[in-house]
Protein backbone atom coordinates (compact mmCIF):
# COMPACT_ATOMS: atom_id res chain seq x y z
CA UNK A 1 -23.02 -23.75 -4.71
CA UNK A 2 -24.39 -21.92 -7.63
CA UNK A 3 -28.40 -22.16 -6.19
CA UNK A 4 -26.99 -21.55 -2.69
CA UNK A 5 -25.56 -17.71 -3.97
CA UNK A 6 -28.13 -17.32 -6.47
CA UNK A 7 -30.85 -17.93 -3.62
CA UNK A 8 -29.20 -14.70 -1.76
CA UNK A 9 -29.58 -12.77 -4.17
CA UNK A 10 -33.59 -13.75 -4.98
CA UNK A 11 -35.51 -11.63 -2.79
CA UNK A 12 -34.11 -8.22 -3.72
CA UNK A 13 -30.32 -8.25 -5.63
CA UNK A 14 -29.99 -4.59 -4.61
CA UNK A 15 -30.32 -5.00 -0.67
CA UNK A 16 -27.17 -7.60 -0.79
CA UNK A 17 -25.69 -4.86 -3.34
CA UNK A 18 -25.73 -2.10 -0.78
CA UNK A 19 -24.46 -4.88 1.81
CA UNK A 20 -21.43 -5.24 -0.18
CA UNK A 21 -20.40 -1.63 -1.20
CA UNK A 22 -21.04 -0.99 2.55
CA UNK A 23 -18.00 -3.60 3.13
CA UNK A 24 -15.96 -2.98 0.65
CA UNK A 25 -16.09 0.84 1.73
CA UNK A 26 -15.95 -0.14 5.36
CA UNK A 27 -12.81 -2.60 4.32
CA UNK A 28 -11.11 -0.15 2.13
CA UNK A 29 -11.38 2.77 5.61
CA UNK A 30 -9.85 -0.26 8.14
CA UNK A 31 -7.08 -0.71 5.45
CA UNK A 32 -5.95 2.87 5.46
CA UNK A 33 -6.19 3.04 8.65
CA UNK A 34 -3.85 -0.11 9.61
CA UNK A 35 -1.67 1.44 6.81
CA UNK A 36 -0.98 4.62 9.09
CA UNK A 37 -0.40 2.37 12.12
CA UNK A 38 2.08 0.41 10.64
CA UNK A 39 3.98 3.45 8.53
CA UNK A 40 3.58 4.80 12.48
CA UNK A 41 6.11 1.93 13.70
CA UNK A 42 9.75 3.03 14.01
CA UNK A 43 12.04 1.29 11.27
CA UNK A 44 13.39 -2.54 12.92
CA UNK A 45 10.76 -1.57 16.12
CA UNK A 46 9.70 -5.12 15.24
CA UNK A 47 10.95 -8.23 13.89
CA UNK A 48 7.54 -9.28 12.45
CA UNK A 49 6.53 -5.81 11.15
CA UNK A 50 7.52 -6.62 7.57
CA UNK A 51 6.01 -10.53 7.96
CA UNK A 52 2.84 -8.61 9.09
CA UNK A 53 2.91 -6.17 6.49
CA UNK A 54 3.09 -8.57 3.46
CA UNK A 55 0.44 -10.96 4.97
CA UNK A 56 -2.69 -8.12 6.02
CA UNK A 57 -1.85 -7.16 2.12
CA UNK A 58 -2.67 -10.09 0.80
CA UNK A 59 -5.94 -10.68 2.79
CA UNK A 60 -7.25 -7.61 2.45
CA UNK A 61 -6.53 -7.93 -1.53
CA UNK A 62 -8.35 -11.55 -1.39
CA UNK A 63 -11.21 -9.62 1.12
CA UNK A 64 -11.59 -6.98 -1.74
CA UNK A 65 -11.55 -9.24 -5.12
CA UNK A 66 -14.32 -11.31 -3.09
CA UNK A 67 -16.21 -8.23 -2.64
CA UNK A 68 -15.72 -7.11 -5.90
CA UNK A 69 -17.41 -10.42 -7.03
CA UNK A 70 -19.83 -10.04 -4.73
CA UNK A 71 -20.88 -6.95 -6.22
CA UNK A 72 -20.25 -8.03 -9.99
CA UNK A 73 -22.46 -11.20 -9.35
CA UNK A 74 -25.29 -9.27 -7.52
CA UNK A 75 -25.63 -6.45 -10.32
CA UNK A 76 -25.79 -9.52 -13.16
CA UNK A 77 -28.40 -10.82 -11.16
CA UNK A 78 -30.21 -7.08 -10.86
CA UNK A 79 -30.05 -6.79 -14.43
CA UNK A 80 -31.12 -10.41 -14.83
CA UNK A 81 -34.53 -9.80 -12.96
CA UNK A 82 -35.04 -6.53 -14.77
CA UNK A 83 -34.52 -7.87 -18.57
């Protein structure tokens, strides 16, 4: 598993960098966004609202912390290949 990331990441570590901010922005705009449409739903509109609620938070927090990594692991491997 370790080779497999690490070989991403050979080539250039700041082209999967940029990848990854992009997403996390990108991720971070469709989140606010599905925030107003679901503060947009009339109180008890529907039964499932809260279910939905809870769940989209917790994947988008697991989406983010994996980007976060993402980006962690590719600038250790930047500053790898520069030292």
């Amino acid at each position: 598993m370790a080779q497999q990331l690490t070989s991403i990441f050979t080539e250039d570590p700041a082209l999967p960098l940029s990848w990854a901010k992009a997403i996390l922005a990108v991720h971070a705009r469709a989140f606010e966004a599905e925030d107003a449409l679901y503060r947009s739903q009339p109180i008890g509109s529907n039964a499932g609202v809260i279910e939905f609620g809870c769940l989209r938070h917790s994947v988008h927090a697991n989406v983010l912390d994996a980007a976060h990594a993402l980006i962690e692991t590719a600038e250790a491997l930047q500053d790898m290949k520069g030292a």
